[in-house]
C-alpha atoms as a PDB file:
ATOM      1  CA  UNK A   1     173.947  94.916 100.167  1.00  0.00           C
ATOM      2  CA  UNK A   2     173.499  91.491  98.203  1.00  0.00           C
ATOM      3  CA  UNK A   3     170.333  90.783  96.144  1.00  0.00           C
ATOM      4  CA  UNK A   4     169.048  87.521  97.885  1.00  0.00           C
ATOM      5  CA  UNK A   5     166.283  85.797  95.859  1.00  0.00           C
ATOM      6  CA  UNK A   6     165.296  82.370  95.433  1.00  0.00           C
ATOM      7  CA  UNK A   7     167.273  79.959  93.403  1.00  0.00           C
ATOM      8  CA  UNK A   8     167.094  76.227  93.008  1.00  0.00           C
ATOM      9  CA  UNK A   9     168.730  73.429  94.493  1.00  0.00           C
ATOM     10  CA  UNK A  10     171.023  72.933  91.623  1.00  0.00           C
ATOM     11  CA  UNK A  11     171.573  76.529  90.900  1.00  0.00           C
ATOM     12  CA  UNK A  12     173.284  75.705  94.392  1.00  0.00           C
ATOM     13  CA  UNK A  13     175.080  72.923  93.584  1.00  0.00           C
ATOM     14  CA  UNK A  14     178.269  74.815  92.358  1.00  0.00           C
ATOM     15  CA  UNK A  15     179.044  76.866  95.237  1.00  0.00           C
ATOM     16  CA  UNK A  16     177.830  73.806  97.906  1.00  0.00           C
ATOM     17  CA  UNK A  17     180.409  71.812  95.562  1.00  0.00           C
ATOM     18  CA  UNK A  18     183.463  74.454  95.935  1.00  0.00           C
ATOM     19  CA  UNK A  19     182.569  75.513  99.167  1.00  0.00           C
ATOM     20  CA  UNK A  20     181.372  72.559 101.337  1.00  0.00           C
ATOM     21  CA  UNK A  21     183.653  69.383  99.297  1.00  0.00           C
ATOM     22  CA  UNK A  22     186.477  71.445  98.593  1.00  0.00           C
ATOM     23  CA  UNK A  23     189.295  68.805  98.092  1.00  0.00           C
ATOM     24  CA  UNK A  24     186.761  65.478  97.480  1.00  0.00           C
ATOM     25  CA  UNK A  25     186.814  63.887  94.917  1.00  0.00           C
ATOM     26  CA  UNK A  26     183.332  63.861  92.655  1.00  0.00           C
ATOM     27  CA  UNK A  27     181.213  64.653  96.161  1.00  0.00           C
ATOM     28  CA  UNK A  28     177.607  64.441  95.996  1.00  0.00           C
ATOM     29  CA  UNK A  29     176.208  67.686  96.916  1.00  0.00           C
ATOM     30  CA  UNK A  30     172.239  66.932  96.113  1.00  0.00           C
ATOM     31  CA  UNK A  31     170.267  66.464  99.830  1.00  0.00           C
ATOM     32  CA  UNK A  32     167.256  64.167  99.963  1.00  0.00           C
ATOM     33  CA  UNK A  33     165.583  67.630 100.986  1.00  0.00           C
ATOM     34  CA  UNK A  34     166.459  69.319  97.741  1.00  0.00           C
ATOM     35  CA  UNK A  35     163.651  67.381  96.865  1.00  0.00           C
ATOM     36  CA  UNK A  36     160.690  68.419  99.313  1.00  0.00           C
ATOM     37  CA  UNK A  37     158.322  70.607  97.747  1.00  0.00           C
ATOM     38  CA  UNK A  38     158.248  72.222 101.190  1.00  0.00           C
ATOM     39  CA  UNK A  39     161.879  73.132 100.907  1.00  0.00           C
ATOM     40  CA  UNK A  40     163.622  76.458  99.559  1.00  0.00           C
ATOM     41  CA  UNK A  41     166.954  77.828  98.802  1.00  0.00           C
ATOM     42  CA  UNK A  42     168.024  81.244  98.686  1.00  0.00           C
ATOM     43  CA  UNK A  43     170.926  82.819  96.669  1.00  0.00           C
ATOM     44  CA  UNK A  44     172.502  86.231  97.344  1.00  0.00           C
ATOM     45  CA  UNK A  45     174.051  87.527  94.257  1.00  0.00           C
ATOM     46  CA  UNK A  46     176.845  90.288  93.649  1.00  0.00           C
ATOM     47  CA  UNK A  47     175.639  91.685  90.485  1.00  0.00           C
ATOM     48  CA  UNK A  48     174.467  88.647  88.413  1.00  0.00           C
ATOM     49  CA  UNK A  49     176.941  86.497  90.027  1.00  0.00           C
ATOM     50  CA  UNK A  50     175.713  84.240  92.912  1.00  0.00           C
ATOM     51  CA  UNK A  51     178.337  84.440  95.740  1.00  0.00           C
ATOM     52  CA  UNK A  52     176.252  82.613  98.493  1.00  0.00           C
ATOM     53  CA  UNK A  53     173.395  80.135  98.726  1.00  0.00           C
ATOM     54  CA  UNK A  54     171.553  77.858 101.468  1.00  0.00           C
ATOM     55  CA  UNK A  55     168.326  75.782 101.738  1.00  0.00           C
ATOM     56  CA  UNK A  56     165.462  75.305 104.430  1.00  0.00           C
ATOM     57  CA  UNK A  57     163.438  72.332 104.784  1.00  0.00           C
ATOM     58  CA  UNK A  58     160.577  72.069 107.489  1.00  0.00           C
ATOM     59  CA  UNK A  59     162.419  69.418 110.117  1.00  0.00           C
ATOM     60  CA  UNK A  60     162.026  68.854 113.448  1.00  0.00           C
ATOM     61  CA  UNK A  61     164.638  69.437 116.267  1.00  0.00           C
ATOM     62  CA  UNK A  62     164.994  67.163 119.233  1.00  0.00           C
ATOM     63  CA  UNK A  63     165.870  70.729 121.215  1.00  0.00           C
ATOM     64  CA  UNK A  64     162.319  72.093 120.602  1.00  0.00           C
ATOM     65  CA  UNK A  65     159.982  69.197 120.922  1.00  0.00           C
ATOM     66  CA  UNK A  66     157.322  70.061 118.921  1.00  0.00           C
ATOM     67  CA  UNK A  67     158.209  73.415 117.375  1.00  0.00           C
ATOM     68  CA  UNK A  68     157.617  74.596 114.014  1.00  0.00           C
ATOM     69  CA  UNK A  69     161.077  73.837 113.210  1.00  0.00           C
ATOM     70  CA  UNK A  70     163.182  74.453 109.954  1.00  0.00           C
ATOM     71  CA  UNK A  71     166.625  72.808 109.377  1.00  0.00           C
ATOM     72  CA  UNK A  72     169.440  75.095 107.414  1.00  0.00           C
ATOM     73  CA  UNK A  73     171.278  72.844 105.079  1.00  0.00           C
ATOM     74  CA  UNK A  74     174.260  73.907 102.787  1.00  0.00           C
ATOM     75  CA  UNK A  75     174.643  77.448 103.609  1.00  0.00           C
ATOM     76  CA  UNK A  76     178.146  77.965 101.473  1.00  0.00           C
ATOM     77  CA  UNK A  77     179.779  81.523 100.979  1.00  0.00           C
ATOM     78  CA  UNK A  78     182.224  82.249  97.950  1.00  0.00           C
ATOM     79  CA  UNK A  79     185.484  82.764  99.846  1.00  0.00           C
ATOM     80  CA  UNK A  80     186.301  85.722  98.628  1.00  0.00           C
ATOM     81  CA  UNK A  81     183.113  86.903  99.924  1.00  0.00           C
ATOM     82  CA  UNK A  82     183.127  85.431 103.602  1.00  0.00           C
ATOM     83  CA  UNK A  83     182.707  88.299 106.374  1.00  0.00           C
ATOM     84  CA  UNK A  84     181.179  90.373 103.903  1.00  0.00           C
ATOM     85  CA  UNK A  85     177.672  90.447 104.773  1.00  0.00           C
ATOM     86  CA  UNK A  86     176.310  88.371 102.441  1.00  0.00           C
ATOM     87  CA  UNK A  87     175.618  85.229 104.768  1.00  0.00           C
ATOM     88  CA  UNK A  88     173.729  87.495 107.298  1.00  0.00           C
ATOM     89  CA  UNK A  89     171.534  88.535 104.127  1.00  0.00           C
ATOM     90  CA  UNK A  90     170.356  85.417 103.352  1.00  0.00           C
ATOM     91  CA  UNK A  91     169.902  84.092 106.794  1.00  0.00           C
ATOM     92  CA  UNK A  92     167.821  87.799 107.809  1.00  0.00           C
ATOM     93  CA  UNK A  93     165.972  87.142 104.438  1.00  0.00           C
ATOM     94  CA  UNK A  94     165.406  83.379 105.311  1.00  0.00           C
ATOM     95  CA  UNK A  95     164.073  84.140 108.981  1.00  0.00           C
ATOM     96  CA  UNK A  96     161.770  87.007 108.029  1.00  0.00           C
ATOM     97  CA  UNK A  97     160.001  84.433 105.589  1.00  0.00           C
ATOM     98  CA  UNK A  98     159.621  81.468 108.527  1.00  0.00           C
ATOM     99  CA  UNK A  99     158.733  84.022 110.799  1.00  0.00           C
ATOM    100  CA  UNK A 100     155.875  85.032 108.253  1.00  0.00           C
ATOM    101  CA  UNK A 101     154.880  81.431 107.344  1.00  0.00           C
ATOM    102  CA  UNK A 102     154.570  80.776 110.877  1.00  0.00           C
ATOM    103  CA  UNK A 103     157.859  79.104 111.950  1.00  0.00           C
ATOM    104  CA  UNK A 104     159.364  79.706 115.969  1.00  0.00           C
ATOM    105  CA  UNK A 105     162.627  77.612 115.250  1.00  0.00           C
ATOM    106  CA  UNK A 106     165.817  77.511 112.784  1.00  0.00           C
ATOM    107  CA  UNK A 107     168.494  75.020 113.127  1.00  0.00           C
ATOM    108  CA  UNK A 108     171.581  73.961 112.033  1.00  0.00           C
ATOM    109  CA  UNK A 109     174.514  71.362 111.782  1.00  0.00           C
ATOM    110  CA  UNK A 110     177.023  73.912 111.815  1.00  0.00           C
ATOM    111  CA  UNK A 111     180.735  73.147 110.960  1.00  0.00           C
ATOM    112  CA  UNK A 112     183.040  74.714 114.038  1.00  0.00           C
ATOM    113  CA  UNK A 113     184.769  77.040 111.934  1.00  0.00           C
ATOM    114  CA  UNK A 114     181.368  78.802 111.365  1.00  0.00           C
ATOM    115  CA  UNK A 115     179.818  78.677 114.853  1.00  0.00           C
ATOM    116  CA  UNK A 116     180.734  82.476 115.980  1.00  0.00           C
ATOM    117  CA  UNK A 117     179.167  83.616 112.969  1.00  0.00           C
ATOM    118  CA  UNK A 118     175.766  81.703 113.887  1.00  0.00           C
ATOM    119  CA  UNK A 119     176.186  82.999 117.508  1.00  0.00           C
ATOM    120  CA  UNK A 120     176.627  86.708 115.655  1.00  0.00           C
ATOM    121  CA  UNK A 121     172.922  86.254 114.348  1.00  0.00           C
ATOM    122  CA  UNK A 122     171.096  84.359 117.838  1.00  0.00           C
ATOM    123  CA  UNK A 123     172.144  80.460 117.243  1.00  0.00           C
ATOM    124  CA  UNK A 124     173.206  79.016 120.497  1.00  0.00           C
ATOM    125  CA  UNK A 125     175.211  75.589 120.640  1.00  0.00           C
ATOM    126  CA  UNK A 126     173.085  72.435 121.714  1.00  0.00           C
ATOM    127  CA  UNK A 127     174.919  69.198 122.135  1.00  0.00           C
ATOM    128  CA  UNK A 128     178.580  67.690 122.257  1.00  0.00           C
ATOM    129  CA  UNK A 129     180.328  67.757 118.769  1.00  0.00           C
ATOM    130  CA  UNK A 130     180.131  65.488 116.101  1.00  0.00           C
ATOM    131  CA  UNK A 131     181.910  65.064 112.366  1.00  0.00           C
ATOM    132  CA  UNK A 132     179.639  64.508 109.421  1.00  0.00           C
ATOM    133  CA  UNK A 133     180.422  61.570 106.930  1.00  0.00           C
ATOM    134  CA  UNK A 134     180.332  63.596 104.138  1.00  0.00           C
ATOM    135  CA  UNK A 135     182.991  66.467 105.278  1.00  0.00           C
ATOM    136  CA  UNK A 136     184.992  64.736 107.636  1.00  0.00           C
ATOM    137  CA  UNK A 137     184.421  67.930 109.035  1.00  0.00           C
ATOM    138  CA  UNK A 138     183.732  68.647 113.331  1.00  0.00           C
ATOM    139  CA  UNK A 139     180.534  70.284 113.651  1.00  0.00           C
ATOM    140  CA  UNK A 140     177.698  70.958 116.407  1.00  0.00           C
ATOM    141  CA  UNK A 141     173.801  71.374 116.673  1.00  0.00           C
ATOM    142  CA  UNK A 142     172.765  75.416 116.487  1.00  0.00           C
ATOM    143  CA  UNK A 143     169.353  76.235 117.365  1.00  0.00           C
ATOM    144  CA  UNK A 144     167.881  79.524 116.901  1.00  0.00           C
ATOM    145  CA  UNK A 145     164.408  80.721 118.233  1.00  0.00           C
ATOM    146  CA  UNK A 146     162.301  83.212 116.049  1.00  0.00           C
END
């Protein structure tokens, strides 16, 4: 099983980079909620080399008015590591840490080539589909309750 710890925002940057831009040319991969001192980001690591990373900001969701809601941002897997195990690890590591700090909710704007492995770990599908700016990408609103 992967070592998940916590990591900074740019110690994410590479993989988010690789992983989420693949193909763009000089994308920006720094959120506005890198920033929030509320915020973390978790890195699972394969030996001493990180293979997968995400972040978690406190954000409300319009599909749990007034929940203690956390958004999932930039949750990028090497691909040689994808359906490995080491996604599940850091999402199981990231929910037993709301759960302690008091969170019910974790969402997501997942990209559609990822929802059955959100549905895999209790994310339901809220909402028609969208595609992000920054991807180009056709995604949809998962919602998870703790």
């Amino acid at each position: 099983m992967p070592d998940v710890r916590d990591i900074t925002a740019l110690d994410a940057h590479p993989l988010r980079r690789d992983v989420l831009r693949r193909g763009l040319a000089d994308p920006d991969v720094h959120y506005p909620q890198d920033d929030d001192p509320a915020s973390f980001h978790l890195g699972a690591f394969d030996d001493d080399t990180l293979v997968a990373v995400a972040s978690f900001t406190p954000a409300p969701t319009p599909w749990r008015e007034g929940a203690a809601a956390w958004q999932l941002r930039g949750m990028a897997v090497a691909g040689d590591k994808q359906t490995g195990g080491v996604g599940t690890a850091i999402i199981e590591a990231a929910t037993a840490r709301l759960r302690e700090a008091g969170a019910t909710v974790l969402w997501c704007n997942a990209r559609d080539t990822a929802l059955g492995f959100y549905e895999r770990l209790g994310f339901t599908v809220y909402g028609d589909g969208f595609v992000t700016r920054d991807s180009g990408l056709p995604h949809h609103v998962m919602v998870c309750d703790l």
